[in-house]
Protein backbone atom coordinates (compact mmCIF):
# COMPACT_ATOMS: atom_id res chain seq x y z
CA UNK A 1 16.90 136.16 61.17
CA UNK A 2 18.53 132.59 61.11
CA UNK A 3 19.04 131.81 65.18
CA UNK A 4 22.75 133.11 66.10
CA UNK A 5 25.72 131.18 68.04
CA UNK A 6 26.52 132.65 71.19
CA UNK A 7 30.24 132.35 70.49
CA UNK A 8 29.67 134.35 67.26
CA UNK A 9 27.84 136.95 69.53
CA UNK A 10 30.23 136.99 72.72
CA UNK A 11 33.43 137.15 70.36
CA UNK A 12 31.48 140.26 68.20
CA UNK A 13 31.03 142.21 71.06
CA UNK A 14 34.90 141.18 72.37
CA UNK A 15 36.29 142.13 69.18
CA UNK A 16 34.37 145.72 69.48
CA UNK A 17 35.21 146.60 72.89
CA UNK A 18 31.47 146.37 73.69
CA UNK A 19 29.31 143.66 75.69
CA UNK A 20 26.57 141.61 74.80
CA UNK A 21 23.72 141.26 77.25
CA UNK A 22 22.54 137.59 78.09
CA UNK A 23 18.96 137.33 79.96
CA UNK A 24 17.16 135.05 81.87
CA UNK A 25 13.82 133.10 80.28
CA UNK A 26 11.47 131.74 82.62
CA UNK A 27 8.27 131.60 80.39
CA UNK A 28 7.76 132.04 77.12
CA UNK A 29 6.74 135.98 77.49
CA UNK A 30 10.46 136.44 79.11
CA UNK A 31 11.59 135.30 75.78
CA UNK A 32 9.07 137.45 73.86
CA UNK A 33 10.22 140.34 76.21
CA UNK A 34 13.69 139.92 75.94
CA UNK A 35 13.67 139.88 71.71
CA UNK A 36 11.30 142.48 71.59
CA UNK A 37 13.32 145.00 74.24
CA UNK A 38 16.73 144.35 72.01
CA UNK A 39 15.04 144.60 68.57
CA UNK A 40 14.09 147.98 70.10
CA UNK A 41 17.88 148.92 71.10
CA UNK A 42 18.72 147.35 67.50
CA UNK A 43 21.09 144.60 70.06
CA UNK A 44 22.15 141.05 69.87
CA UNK A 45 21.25 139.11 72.93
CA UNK A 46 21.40 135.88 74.70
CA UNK A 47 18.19 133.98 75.96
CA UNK A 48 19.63 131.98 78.65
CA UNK A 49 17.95 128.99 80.74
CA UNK A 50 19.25 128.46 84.15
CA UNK A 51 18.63 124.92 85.47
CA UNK A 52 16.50 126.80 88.38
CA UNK A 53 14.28 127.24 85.04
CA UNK A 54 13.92 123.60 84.53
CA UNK A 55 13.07 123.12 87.82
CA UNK A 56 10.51 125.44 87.73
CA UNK A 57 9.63 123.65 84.30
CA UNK A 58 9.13 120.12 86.26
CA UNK A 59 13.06 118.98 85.10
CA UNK A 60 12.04 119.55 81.38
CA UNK A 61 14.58 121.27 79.15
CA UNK A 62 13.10 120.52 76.02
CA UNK A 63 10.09 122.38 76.23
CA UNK A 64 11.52 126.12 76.96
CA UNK A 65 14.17 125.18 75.01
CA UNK A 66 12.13 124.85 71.91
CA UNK A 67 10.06 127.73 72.71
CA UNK A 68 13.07 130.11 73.09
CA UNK A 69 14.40 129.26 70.12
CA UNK A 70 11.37 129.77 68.05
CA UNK A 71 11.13 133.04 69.38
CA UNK A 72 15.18 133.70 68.75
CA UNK A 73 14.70 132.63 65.28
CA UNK A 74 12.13 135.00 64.43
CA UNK A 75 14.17 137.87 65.29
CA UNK A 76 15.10 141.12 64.15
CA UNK A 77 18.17 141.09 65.45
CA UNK A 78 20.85 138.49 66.47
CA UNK A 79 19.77 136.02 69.33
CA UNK A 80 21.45 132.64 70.73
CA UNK A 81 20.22 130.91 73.72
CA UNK A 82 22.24 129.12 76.13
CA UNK A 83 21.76 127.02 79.31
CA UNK A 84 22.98 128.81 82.60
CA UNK A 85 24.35 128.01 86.04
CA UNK A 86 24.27 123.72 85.36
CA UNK A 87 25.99 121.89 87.69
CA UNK A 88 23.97 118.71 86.90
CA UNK A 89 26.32 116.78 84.39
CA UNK A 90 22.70 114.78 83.42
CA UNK A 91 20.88 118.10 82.50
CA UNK A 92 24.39 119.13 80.74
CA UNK A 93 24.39 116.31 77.71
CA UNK A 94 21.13 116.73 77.16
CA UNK A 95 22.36 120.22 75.92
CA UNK A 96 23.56 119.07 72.41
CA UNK A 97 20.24 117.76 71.97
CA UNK A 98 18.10 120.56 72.06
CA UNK A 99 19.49 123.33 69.95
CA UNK A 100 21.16 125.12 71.94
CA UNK A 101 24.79 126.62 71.22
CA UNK A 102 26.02 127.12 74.55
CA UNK A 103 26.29 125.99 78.06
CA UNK A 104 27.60 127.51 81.28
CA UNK A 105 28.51 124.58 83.78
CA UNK A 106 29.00 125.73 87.70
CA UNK A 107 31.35 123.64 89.32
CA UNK A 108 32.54 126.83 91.26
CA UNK A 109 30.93 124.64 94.63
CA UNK A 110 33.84 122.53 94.82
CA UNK A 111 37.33 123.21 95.59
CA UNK A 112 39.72 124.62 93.34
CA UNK A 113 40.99 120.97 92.07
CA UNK A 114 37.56 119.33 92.12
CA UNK A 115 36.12 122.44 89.53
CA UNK A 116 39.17 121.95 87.49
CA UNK A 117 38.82 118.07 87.03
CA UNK A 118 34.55 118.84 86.52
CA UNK A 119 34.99 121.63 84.21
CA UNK A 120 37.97 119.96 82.31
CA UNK A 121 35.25 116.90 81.63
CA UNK A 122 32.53 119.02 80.86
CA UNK A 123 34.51 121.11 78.11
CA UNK A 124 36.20 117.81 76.55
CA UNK A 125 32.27 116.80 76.24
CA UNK A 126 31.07 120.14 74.99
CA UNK A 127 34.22 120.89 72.63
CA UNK A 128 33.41 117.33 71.23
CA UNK A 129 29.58 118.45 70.08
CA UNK A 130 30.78 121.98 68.97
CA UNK A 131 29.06 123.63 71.86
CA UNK A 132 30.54 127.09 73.50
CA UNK A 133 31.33 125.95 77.36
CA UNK A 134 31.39 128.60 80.32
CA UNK A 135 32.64 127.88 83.44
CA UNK A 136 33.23 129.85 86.66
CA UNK A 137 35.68 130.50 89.16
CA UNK A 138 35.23 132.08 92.53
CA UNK A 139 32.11 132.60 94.30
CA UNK A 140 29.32 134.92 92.85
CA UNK A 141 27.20 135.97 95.70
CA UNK A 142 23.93 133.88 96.18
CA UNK A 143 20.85 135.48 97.42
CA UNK A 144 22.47 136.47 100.53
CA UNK A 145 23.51 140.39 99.37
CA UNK A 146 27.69 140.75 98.49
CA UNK A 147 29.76 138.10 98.37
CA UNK A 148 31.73 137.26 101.43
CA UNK A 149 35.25 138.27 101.62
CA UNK A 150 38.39 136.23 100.18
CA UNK A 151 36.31 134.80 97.46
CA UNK A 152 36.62 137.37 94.61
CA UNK A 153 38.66 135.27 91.81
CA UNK A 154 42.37 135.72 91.73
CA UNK A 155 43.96 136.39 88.56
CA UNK A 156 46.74 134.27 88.75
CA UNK A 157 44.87 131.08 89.36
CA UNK A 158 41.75 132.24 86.99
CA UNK A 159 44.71 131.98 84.40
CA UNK A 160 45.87 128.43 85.02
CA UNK A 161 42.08 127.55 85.61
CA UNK A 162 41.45 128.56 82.25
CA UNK A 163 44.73 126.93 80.80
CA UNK A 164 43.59 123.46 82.52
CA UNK A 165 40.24 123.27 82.19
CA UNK A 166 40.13 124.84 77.96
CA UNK A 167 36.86 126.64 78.94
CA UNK A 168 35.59 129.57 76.16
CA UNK A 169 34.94 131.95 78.71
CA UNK A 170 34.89 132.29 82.61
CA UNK A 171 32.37 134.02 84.94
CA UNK A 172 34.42 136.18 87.40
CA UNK A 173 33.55 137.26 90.86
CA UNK A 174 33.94 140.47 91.25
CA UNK A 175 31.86 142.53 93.88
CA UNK A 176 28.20 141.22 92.27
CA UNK A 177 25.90 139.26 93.30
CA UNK A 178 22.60 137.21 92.18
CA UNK A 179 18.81 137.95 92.99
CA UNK A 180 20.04 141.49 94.07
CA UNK A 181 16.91 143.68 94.32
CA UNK A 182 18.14 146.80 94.53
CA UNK A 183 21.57 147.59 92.22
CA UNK A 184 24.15 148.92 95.25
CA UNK A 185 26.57 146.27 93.95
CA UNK A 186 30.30 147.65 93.75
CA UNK A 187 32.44 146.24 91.33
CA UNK A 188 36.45 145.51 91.58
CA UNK A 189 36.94 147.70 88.21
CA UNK A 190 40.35 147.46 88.97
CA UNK A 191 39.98 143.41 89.18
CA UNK A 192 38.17 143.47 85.95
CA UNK A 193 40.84 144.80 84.26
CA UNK A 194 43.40 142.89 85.30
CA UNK A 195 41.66 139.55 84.47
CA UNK A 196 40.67 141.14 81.17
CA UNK A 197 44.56 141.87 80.40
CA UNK A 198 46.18 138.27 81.59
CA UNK A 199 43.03 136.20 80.38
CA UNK A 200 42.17 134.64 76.34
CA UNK A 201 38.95 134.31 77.45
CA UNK A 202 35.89 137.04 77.35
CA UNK A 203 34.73 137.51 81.14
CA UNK A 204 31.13 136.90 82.09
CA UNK A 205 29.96 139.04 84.78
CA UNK A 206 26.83 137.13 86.58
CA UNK A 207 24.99 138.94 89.14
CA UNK A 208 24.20 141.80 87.07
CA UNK A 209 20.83 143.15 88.08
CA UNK A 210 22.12 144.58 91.07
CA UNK A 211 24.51 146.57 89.44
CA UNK A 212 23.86 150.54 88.91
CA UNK A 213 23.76 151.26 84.67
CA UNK A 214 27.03 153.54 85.09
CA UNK A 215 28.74 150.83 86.82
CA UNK A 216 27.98 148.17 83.98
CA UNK A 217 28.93 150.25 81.78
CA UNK A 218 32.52 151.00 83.09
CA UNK A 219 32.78 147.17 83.81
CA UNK A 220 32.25 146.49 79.92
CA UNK A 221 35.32 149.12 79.41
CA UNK A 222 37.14 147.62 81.54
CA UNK A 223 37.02 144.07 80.07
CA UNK A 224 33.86 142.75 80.79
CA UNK A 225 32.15 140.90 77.50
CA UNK A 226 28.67 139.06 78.24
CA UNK A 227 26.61 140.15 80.69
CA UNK A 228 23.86 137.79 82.79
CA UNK A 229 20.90 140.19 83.65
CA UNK A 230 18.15 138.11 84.96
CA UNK A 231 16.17 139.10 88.64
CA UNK A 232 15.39 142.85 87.41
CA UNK A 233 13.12 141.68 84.68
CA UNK A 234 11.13 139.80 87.57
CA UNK A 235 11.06 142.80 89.40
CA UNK A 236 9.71 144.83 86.72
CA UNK A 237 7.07 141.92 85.45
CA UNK A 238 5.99 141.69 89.37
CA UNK A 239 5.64 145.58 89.53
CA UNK A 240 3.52 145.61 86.51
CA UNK A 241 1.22 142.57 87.48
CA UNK A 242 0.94 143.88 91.19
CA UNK A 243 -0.48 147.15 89.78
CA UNK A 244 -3.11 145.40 87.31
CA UNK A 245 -4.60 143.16 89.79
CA UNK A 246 -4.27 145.82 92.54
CA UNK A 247 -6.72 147.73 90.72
CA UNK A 248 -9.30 145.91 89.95
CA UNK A 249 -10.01 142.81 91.78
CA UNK A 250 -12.05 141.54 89.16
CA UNK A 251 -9.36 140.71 86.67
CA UNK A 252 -9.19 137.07 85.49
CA UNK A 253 -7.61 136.91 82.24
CA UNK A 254 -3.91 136.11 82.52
CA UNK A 255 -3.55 138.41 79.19
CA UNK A 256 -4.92 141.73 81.34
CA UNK A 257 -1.89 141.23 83.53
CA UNK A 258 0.81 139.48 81.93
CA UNK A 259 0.83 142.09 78.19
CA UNK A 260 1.81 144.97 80.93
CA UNK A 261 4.80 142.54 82.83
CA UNK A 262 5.68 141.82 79.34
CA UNK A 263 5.79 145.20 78.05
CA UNK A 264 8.13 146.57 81.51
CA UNK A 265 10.35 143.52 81.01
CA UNK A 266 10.93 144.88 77.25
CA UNK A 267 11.51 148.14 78.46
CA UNK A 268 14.29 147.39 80.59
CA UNK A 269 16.00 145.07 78.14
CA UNK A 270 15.66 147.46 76.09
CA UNK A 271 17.68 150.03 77.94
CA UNK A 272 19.65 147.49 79.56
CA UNK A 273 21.17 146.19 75.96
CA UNK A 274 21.99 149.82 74.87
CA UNK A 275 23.71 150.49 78.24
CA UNK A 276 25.69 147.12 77.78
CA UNK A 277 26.13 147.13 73.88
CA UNK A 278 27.13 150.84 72.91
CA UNK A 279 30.01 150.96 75.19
């Protein structure tokens, strides 16, 4: 299928009182995994790129950038791919360059005038090149468990954030938190739906791997639209390798190990996008 806009897919899914599930790529078989998992569940999705990801990828965008797509495009279903969590204004133009559709930039670090004045510049540059901008307000938790108290985003300023800044949609805290291993986050529902009611934007819920299916689920009727599932596919790739070369020492092919991590990553994508997407 021709590669889809994540606007297009976020504004779908907002439109049908449903989400649309937006995973993390770190290789090129997180891609693969991710595609094949929603073509199962019959689901668009979102490949996104975090700039931890081109990090990992020596500071190069352009190479799992052009690999994701290739893999979105060939899809049987509808897939966009974005670049997540950039607060380097550098890595941010080179956006429009690579193919991508959308961009989520993370000025959340600074102060509440500082991340209006940052994400005001970045969507004037974004809006300019056609690109769907993100932004986020509050703190998500970091890889430190829950979020600290006092920092969940507050309704009335998450509406004059988004008046001031023009941002297409804004990642909320909320009671999540990234690199969660286990999912014994508890959501604000309440908070959820109050943003989703005074907000023109679709919510993003980040954090989401820690968060039990039956709690996603009732955060996508509540109001949440796109939601950023990333550490759980790690988990279940890890699991998978960890049993391979736990059995038999004697494995050296990267294919004996990696085809199972692949195949568990799928799996919970695949149940993962229904969860998300049939709501």
């Amino acid at each position: 299928m021709p590669l889809a806009i994540t606007a297009d897919l976020v504004q779908r899914a907002r439109e049908a009182h449903r989400g649309v599930a937006a995973f993390n790529v770190i290789t090129l078989e997180h891609a693969e995994a991710i595609v094949l998992g929603a073509e199962r569940a019959s689901a668009d999705v979102v490949l996104q790129i975090s700039q931890n990801a081109v990090r990992f990828h020596g500071g190069r965008l352009e190479p799992v950038a052009a690999a994701s797509l290739a893999v979105a495009a060939g899809a049987q279903v509808d897939v966009s791919v974005h670049l997540d969590h950039v607060d380097d204004v550098e890595l941010l133009h080179r956006t429009a360059d690579c193919g991508l559709s959308s961009v989520m930039f993370d000025a959340s670090h600074l102060d509440y005038r500082d991340n209006v004045e940052a994400t005001r510049a970045a969507a004037e540059w974004a809006h300019a090149r056609g690109l769907f901008i993100e932004a986020e307000l509050g703190k998500v938790g970091g890889k430190d468990g829950a979020h600290a108290s006092g920092v969940r985003t507050d309704p009335d300023e998450a509406d004059e954030f988004v008046s001031r800044t023009g941002v297409d949609a804004l990642a909320v805290a909320v009671g999540s938190s990234h690199a969660m291993t286990d999912r014994s986050a508890a959501l604000d529902i309440d908070l959820i739906a109050t943003l989703a009611d005074r907000l023109d934007v679709p919510l993003v819920l980040h954090g989401s791997s820690g968060v039990p299916d039956a709690v996603l689920a009732e955060a996508v009727r509540a109001g949440m639209v796109k939601i950023n599932i990333g550490t759980i596919l790690n988990t279940a790739f890890t699991g998978a390798v960890r049993e391979v070369l736990g059995a038999d020492e004697a494995v050296v092919d990267p294919r004996t190990y990696i085809k199972p991590g692949r195949e568990q990553m799928a799996q919970v994508v695949q149940r993962l996008a229904r969860i998300v997407g049939a709501v």
